[in-house]
N, C-alpha and C. Protein backbone atom coordinates (compact mmCIF):
# COMPACT_ATOMS: atom_id res chain seq x y z
N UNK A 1 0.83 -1.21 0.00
CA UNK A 1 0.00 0.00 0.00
C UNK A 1 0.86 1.26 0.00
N UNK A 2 1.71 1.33 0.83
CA UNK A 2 2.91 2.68 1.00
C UNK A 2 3.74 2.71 -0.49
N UNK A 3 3.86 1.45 -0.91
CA UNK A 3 4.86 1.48 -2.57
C UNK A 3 3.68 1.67 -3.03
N UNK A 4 2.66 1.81 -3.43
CA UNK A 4 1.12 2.31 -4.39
C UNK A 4 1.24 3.98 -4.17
N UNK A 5 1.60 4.03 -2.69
CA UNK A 5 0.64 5.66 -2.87
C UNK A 5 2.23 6.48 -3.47
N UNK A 6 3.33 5.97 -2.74
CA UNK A 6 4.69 6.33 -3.81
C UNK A 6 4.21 6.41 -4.82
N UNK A 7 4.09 5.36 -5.82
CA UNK A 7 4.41 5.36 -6.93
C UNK A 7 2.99 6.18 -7.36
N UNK A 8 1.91 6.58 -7.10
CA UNK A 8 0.80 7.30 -7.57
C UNK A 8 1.34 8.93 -7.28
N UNK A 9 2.03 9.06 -6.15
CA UNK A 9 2.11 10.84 -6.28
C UNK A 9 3.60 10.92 -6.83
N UNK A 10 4.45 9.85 -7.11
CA UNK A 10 5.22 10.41 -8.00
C UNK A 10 5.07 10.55 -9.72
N UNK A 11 4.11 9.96 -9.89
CA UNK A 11 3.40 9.78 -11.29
C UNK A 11 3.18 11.27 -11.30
N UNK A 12 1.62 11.70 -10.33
CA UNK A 12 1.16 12.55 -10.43
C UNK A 12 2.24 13.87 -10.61
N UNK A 13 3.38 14.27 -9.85
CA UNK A 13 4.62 15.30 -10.43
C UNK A 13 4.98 15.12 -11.50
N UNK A 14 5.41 13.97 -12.18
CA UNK A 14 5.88 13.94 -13.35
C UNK A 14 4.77 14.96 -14.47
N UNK A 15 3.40 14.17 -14.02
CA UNK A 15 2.48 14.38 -15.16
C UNK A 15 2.60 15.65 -14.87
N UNK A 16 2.23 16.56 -13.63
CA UNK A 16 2.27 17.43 -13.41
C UNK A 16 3.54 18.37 -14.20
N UNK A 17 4.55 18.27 -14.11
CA UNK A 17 5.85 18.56 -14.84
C UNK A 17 5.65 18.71 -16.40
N UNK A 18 5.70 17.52 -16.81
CA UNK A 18 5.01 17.56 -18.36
C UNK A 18 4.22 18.45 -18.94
N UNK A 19 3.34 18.97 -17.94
CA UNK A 19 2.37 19.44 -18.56
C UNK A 19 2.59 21.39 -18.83
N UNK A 20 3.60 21.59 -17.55
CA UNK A 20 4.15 22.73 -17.19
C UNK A 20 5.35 22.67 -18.72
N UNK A 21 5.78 21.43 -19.30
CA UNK A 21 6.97 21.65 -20.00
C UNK A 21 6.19 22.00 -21.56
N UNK A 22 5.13 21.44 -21.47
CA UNK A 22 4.67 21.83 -22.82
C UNK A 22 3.50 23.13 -23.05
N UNK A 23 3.50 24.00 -21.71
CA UNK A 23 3.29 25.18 -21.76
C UNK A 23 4.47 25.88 -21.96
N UNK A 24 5.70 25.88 -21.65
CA UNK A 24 6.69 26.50 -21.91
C UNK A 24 7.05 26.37 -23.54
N UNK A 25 6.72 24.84 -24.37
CA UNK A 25 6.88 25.28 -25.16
C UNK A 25 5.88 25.54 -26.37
N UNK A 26 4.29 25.45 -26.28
CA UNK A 26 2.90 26.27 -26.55
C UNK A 26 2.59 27.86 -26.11
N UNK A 27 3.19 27.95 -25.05
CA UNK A 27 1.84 28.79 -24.63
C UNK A 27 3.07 30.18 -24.28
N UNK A 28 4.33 30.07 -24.64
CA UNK A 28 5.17 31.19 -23.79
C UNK A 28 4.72 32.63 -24.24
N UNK A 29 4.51 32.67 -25.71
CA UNK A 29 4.04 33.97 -26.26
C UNK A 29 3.19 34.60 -25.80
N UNK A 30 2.18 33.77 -25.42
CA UNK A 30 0.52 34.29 -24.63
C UNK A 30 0.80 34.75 -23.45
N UNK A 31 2.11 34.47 -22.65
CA UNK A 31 2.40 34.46 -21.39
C UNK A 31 2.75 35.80 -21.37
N UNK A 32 3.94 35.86 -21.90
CA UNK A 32 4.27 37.38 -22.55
C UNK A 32 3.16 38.24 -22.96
N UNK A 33 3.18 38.43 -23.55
CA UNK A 33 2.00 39.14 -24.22
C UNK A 33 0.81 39.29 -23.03
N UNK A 34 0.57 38.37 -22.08
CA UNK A 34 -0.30 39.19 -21.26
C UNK A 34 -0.25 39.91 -20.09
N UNK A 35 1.30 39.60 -20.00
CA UNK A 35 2.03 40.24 -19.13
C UNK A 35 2.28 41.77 -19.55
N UNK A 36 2.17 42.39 -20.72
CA UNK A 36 2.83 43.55 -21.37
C UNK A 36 0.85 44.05 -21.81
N UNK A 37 0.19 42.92 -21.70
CA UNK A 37 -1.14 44.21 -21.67
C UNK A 37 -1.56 44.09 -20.20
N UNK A 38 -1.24 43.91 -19.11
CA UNK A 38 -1.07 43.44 -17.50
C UNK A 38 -0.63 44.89 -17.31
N UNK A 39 0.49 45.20 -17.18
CA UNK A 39 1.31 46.51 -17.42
C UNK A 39 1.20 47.60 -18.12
N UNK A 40 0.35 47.22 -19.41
CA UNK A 40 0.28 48.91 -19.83
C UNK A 40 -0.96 49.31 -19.42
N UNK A 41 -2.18 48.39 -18.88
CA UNK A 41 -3.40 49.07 -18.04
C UNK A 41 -2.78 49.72 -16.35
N UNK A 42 -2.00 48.98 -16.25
CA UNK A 42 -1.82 48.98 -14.59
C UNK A 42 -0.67 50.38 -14.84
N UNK A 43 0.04 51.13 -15.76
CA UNK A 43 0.92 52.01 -16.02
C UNK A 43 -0.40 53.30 -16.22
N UNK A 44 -1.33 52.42 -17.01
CA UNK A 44 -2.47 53.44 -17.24
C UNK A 44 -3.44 54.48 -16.31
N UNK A 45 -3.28 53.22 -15.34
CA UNK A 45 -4.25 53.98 -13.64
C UNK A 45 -5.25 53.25 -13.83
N UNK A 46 -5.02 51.71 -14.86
CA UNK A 46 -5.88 51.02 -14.77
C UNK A 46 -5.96 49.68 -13.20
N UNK A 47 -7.15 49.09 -13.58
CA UNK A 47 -6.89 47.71 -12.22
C UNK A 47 -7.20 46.52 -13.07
N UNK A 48 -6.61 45.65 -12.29
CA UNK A 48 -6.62 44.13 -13.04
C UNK A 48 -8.05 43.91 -12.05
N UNK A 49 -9.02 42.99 -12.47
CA UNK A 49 -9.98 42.30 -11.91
C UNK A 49 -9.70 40.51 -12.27
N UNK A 50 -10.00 39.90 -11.35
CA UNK A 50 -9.90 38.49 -11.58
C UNK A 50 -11.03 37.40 -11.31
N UNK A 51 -11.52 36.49 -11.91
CA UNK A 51 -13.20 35.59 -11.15
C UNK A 51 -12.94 34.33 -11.59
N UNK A 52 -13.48 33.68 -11.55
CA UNK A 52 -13.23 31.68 -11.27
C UNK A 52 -14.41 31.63 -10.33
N UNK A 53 -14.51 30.29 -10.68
CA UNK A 53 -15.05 29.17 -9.68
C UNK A 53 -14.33 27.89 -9.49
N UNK A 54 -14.55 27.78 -7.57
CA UNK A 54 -14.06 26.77 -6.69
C UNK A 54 -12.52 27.13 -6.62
N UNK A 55 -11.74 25.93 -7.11
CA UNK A 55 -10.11 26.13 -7.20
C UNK A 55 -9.69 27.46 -7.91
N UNK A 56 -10.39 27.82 -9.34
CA UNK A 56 -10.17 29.09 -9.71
C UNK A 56 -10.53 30.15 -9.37
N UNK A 57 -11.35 30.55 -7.73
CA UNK A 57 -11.97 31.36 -7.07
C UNK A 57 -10.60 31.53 -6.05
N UNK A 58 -10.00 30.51 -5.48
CA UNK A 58 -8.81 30.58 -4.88
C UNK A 58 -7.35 31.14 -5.67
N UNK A 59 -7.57 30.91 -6.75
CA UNK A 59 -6.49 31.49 -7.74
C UNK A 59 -6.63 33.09 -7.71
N UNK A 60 -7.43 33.41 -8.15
CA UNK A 60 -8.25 34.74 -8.44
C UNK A 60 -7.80 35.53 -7.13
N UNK A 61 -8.17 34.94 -6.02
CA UNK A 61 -7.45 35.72 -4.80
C UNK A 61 -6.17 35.21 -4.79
N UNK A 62 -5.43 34.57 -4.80
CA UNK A 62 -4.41 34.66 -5.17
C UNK A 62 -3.46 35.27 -5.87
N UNK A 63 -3.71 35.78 -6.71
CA UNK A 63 -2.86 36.11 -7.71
C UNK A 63 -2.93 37.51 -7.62
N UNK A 64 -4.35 38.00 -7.32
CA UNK A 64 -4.62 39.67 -6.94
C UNK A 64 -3.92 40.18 -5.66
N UNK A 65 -3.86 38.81 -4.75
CA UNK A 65 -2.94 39.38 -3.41
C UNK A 65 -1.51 39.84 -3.87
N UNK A 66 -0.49 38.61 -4.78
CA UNK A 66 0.79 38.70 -5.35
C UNK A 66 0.80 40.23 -6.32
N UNK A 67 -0.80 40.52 -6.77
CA UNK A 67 -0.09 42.09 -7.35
C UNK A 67 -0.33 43.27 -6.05
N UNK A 68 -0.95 43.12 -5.48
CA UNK A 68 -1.45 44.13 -4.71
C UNK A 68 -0.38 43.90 -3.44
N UNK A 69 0.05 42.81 -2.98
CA UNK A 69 1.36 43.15 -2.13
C UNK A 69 2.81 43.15 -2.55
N UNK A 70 2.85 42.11 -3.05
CA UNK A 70 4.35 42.03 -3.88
C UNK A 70 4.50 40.46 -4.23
N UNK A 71 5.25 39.90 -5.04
CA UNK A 71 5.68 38.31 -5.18
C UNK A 71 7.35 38.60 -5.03
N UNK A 72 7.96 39.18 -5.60
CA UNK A 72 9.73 39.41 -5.40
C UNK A 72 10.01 39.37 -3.80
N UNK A 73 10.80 39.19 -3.82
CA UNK A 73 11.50 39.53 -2.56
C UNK A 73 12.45 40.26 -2.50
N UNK A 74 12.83 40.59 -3.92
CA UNK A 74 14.03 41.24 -4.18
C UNK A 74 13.68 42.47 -5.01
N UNK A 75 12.56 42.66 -4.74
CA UNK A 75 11.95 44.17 -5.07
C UNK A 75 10.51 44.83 -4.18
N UNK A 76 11.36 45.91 -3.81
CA UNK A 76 10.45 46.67 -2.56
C UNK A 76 9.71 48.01 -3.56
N UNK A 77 8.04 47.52 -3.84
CA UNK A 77 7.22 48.27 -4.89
C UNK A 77 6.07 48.94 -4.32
N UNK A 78 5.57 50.19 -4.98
CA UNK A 78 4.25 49.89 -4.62
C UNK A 78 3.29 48.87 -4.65
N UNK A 79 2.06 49.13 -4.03
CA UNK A 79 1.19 47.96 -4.52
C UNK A 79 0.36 48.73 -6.01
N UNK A 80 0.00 47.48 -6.53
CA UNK A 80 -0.40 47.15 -7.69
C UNK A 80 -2.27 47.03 -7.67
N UNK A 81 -2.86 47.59 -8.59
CA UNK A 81 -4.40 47.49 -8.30
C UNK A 81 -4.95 46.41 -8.64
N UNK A 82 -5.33 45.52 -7.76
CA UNK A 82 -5.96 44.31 -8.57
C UNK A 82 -6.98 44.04 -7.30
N UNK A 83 -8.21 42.86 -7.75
CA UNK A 83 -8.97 42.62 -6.90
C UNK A 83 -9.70 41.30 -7.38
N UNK A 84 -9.87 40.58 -6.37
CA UNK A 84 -10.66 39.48 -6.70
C UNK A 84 -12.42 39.61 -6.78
N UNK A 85 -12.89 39.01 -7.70
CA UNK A 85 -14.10 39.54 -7.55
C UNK A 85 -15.48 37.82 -6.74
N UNK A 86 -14.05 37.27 -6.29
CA UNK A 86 -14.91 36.26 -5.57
C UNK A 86 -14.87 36.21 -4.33
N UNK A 87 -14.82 37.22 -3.66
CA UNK A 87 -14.34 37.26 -2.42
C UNK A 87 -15.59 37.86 -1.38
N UNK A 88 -16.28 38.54 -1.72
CA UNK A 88 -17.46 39.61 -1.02
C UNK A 88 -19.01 38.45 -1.00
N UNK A 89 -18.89 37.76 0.51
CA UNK A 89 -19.61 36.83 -0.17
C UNK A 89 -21.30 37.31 0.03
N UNK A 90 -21.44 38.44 0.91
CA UNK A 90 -22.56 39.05 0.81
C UNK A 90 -23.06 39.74 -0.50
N UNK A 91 -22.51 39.93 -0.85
CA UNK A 91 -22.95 40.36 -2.55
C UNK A 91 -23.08 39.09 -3.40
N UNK A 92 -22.52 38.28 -3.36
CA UNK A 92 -22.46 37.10 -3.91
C UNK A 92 -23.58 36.24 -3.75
N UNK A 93 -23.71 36.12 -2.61
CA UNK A 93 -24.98 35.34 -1.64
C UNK A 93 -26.43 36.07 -2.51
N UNK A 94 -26.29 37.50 -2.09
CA UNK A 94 -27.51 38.54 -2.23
C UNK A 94 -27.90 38.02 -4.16
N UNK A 95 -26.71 38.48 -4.68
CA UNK A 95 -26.85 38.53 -6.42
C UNK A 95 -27.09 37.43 -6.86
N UNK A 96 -26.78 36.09 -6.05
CA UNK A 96 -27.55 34.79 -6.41
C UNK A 96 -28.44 34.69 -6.41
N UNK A 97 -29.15 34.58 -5.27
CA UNK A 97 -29.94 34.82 -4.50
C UNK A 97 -31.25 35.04 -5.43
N UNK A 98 -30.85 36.53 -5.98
CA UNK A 98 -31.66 37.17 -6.03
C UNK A 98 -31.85 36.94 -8.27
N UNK A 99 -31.00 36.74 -8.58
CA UNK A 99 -30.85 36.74 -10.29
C UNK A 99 -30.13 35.37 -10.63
N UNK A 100 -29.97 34.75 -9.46
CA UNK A 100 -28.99 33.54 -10.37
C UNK A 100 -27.53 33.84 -10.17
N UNK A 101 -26.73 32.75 -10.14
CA UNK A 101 -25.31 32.50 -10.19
C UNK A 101 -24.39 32.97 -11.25
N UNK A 102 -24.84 32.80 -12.47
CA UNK A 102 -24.25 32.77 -13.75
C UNK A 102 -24.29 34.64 -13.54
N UNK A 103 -24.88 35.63 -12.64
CA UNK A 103 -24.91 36.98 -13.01
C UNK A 103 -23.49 37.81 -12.18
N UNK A 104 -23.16 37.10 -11.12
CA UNK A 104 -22.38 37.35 -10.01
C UNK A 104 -21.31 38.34 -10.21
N UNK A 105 -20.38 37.34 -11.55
CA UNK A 105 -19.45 38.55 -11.61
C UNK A 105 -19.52 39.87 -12.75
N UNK A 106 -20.75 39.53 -13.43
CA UNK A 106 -21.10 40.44 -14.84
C UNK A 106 -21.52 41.62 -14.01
N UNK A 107 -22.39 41.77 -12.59
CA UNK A 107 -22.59 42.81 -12.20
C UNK A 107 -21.61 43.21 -11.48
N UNK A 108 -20.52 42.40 -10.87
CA UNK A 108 -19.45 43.51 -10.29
C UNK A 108 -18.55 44.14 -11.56
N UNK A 109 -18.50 43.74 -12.54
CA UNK A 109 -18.08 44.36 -13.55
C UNK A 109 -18.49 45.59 -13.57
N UNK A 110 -19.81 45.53 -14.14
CA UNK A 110 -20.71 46.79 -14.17
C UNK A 110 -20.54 47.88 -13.07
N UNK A 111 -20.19 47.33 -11.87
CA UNK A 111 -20.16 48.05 -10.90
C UNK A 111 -18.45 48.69 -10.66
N UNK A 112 -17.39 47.65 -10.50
CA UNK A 112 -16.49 48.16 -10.79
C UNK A 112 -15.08 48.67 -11.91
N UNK A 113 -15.83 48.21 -12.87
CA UNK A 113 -14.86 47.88 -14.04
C UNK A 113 -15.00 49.08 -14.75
N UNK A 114 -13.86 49.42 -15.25
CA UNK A 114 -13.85 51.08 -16.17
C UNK A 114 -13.15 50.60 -17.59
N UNK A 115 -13.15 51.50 -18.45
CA UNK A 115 -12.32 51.28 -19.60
C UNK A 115 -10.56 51.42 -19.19
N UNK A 116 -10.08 50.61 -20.02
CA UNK A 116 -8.75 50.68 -19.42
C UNK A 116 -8.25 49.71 -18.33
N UNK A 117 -9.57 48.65 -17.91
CA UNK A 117 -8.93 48.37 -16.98
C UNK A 117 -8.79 46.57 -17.63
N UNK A 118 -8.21 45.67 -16.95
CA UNK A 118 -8.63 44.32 -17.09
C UNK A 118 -8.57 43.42 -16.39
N UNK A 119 -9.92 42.62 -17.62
CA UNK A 119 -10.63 41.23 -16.29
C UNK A 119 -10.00 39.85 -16.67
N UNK A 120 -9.29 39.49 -15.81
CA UNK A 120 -8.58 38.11 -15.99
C UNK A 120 -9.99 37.48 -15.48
N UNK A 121 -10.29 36.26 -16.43
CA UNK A 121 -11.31 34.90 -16.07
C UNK A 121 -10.49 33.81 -16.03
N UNK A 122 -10.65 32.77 -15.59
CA UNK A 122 -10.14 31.51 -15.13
C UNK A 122 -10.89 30.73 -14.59
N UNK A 123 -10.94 29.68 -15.93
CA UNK A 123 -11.66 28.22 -15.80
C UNK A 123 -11.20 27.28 -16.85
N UNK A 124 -11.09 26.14 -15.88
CA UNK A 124 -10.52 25.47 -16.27
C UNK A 124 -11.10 24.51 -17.46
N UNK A 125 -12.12 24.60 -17.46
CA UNK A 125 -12.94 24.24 -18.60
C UNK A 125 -13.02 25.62 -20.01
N UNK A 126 -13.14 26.43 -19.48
CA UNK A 126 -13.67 27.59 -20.42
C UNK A 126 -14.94 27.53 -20.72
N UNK A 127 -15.88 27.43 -19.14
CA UNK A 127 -17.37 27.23 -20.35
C UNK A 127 -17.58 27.56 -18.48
N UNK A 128 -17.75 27.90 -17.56
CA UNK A 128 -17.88 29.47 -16.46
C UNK A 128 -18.95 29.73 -16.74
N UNK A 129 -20.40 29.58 -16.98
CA UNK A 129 -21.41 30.86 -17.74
C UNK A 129 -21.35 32.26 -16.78
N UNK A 130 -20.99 31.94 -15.88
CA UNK A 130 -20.48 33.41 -14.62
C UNK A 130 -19.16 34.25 -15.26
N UNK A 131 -18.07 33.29 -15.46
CA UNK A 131 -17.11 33.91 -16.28
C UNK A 131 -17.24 34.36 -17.44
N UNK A 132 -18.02 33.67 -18.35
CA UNK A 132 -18.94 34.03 -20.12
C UNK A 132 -19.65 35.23 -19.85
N UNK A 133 -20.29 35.23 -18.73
CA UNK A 133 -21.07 36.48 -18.92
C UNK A 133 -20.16 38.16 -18.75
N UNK A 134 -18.85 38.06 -17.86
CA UNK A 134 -18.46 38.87 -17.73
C UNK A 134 -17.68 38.99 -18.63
N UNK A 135 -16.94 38.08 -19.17
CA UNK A 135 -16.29 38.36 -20.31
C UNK A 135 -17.06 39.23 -21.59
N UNK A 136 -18.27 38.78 -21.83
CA UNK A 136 -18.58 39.23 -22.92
C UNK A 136 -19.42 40.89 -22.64
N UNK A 137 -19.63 41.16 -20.64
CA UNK A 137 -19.80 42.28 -20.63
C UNK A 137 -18.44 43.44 -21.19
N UNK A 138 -17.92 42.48 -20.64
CA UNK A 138 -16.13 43.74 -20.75
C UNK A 138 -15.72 43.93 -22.38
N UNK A 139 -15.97 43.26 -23.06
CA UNK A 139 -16.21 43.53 -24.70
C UNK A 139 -16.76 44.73 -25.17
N UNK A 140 -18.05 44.84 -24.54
CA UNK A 140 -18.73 46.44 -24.69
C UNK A 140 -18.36 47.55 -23.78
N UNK A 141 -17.37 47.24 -22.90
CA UNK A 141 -17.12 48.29 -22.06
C UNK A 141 -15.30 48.89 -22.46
N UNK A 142 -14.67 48.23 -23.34
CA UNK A 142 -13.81 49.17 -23.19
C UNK A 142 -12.48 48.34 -22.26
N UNK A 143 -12.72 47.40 -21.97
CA UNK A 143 -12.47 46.58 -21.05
C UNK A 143 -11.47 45.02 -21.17
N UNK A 144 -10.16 45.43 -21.55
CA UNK A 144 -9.31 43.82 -22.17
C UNK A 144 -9.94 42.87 -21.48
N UNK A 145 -9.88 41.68 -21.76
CA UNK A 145 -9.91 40.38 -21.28
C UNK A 145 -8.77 39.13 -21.20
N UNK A 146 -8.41 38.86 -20.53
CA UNK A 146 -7.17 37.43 -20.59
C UNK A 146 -7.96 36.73 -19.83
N UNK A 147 -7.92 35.18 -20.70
CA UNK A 147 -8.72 33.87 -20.18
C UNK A 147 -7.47 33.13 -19.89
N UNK A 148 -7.62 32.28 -18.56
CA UNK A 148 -6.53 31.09 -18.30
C UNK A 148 -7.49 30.08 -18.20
N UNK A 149 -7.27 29.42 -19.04
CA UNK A 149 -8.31 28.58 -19.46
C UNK A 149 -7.50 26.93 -19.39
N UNK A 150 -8.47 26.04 -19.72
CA UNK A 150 -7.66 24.42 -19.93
C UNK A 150 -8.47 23.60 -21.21
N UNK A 151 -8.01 22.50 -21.33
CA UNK A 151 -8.55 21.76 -22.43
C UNK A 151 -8.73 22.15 -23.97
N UNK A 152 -9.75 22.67 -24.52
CA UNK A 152 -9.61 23.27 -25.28
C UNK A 152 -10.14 24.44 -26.14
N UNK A 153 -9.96 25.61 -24.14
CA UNK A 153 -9.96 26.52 -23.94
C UNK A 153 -11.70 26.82 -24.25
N UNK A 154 -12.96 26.14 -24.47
CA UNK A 154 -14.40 25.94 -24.14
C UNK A 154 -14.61 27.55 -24.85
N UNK A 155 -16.16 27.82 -24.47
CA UNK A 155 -16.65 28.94 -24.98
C UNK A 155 -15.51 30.17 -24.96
N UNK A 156 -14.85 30.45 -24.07
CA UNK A 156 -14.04 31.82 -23.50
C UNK A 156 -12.66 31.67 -24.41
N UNK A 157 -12.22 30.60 -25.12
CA UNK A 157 -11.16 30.70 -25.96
C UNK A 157 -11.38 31.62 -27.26
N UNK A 158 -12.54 32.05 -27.51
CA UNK A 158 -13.04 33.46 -29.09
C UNK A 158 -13.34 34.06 -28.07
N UNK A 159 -14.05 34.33 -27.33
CA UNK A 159 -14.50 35.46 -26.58
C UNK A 159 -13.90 36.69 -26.08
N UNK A 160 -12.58 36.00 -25.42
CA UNK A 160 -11.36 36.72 -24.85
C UNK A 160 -10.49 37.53 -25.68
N UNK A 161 -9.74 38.54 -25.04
CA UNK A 161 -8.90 39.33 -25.99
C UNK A 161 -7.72 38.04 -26.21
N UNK A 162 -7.24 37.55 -25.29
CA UNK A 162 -6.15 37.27 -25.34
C UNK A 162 -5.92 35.71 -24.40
N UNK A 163 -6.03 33.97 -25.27
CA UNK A 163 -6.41 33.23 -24.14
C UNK A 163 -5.03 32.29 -23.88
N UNK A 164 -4.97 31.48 -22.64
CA UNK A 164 -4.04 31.05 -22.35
C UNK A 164 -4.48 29.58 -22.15
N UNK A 165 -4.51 29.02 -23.00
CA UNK A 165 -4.83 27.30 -22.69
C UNK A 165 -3.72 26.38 -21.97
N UNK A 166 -4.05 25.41 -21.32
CA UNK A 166 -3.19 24.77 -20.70
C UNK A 166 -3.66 23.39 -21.75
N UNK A 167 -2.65 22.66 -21.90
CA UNK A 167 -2.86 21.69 -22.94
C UNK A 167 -2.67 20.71 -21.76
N UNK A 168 -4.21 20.66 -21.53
CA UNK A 168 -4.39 19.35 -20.37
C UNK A 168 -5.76 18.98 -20.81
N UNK A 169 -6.32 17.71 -20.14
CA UNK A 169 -7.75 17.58 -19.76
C UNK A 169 -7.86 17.56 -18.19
N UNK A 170 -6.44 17.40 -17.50
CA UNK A 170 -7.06 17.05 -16.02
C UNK A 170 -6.77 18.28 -15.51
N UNK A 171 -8.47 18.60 -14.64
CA UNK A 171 -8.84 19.65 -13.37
C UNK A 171 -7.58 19.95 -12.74
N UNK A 172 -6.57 18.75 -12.54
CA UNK A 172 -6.06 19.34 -11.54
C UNK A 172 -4.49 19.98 -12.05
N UNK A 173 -4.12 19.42 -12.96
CA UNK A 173 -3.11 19.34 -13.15
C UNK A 173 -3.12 20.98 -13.60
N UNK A 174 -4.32 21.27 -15.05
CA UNK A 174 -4.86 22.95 -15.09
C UNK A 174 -4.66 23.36 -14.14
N UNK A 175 -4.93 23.21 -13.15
CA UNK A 175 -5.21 24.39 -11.88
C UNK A 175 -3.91 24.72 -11.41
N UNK A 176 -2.68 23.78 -11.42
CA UNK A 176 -1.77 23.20 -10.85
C UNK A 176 -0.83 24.78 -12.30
N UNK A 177 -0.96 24.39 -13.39
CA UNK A 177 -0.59 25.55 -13.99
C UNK A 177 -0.72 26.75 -13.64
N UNK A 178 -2.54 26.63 -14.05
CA UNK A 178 -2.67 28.57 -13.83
C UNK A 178 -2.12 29.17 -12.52
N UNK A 179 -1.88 28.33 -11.49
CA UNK A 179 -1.14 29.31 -10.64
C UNK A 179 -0.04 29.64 -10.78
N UNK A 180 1.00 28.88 -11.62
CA UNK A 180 2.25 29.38 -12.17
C UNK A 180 2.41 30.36 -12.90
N UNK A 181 1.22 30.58 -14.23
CA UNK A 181 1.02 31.54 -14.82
C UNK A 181 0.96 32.81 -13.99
N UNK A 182 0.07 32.60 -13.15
CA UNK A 182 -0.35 33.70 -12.27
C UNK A 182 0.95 34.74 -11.86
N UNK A 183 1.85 33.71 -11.11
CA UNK A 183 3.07 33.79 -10.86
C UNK A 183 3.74 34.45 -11.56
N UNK A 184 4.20 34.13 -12.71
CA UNK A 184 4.99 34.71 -14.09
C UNK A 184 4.43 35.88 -14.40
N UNK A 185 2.92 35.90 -14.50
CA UNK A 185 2.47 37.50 -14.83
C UNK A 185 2.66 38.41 -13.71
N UNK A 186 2.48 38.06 -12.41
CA UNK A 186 3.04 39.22 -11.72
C UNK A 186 4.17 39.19 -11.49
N UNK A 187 5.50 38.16 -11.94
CA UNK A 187 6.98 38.92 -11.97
C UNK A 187 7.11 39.60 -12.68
N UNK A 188 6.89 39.51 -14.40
CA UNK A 188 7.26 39.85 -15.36
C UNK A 188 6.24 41.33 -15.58
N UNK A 189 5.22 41.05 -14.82
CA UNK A 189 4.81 42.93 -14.50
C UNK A 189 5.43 43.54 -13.67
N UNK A 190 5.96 42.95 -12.41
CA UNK A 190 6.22 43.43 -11.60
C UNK A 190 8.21 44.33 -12.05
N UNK A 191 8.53 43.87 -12.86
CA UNK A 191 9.86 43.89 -13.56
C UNK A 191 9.94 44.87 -14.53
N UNK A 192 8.82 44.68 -15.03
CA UNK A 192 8.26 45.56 -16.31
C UNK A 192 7.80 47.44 -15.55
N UNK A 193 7.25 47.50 -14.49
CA UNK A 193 6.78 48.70 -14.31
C UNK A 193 8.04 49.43 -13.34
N UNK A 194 8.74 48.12 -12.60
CA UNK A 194 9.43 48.61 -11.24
C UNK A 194 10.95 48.04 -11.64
N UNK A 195 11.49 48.00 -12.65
CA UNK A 195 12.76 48.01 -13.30
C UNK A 195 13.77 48.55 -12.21
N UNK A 196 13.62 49.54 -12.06
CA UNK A 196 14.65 50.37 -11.37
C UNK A 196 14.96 49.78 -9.66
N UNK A 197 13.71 49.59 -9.27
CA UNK A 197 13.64 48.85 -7.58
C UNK A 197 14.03 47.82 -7.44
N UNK A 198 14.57 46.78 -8.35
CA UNK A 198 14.79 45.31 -7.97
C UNK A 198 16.39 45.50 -7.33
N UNK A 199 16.21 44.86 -6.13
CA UNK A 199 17.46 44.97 -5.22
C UNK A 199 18.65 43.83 -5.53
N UNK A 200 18.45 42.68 -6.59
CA UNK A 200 19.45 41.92 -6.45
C UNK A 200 19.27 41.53 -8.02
């Protein structure tokens, strides 16, 4: 039983690994590239917004904490505007509640989203109808979009300005990415705006 569960979570890294190696060599351009429209909203006096569901609801705060406090250690920055929009669960609760699930994050859009600014979505499927809906509000508003998406990248892969597929089918292993991504976009913003502050 102890040589089974070995040999099952060392599988699971490998696969895990693999899957990270053939985003490095698919997906690096998209990485870039959304890192440099990440930075010219956030140079703008724009804010990043971020939404998911479940594991990608934990990402979403995640990744908005790493811009809004710092990820370097070796660079002392301002903070960065970003916000999760899964986090307020009284609004969440209420806007269910009251219109359905699928409306949740299309009205905090409405409510906080300006031109100039952008909404990172993340699902690992690409088919969110909560994430679909905000995406396709921020289309008429003026409003970039970057999808971190999986499989093969579902409704939100046309929708989006700009999408980031993980060439997986498994939940977890996706999820297991987009937080790396996450990662990479706030160094490579964080490098990009604060050049001059990095201490080492």
């Amino acid at each position: 039983m102890a040589e089974t569960a070995r040999e099952r979570a060392h599988a699971h890294l490998l696969a895990s690994a693999e899957v990270k190696r053939r985003m490095a060599e698919k997906c690096l351009e998209e990485i870039v590239a959304a890192a440099e429209m990440i930075a010219q909203a956030l140079r703008a006096g724009g804010k990043v917004m971020l939404c998911g569901n479940g594991g990608s609801a934990a990402d979403s705060q995640h990744i908005a904490a790493e811009f809004t406090n710092r990820l370097s250690a070796d660079l002392e920055r301002p903070a960065l505007a970003a916000l999760a929009l899964t986090t307020d669960t009284s609004f969440l609760t209420a806007n269910a509640n009251d219109y359905g699930f699928e409306h949740v994050f299309e009205r905090q859009v409405e409510a906080l989203g300006r031109e100039g600014d952008i909404l990172i979505g993340i699902s690992t499927s690409g088919n969110s109808q909560n994430v679909v809906r905000a995406v396709r509000f921020c289309r008429d508003r003026g409003i970039k979009t970057i999808g971190l998406l999986g499989g093969n990248g579902g409704q939100l892969r046309e929708l989006v300005d700009l999408a980031i597929v993980v060439p997986s089918a498994s939940t977890q292993h996706i999820q297991e990415v987009h937080i790396t991504i996450g990662h990479i976009l706030c160094d490579l913003v964080e490098r990009a705006i604060f050049a001059d502050k990095v201490t080492k």
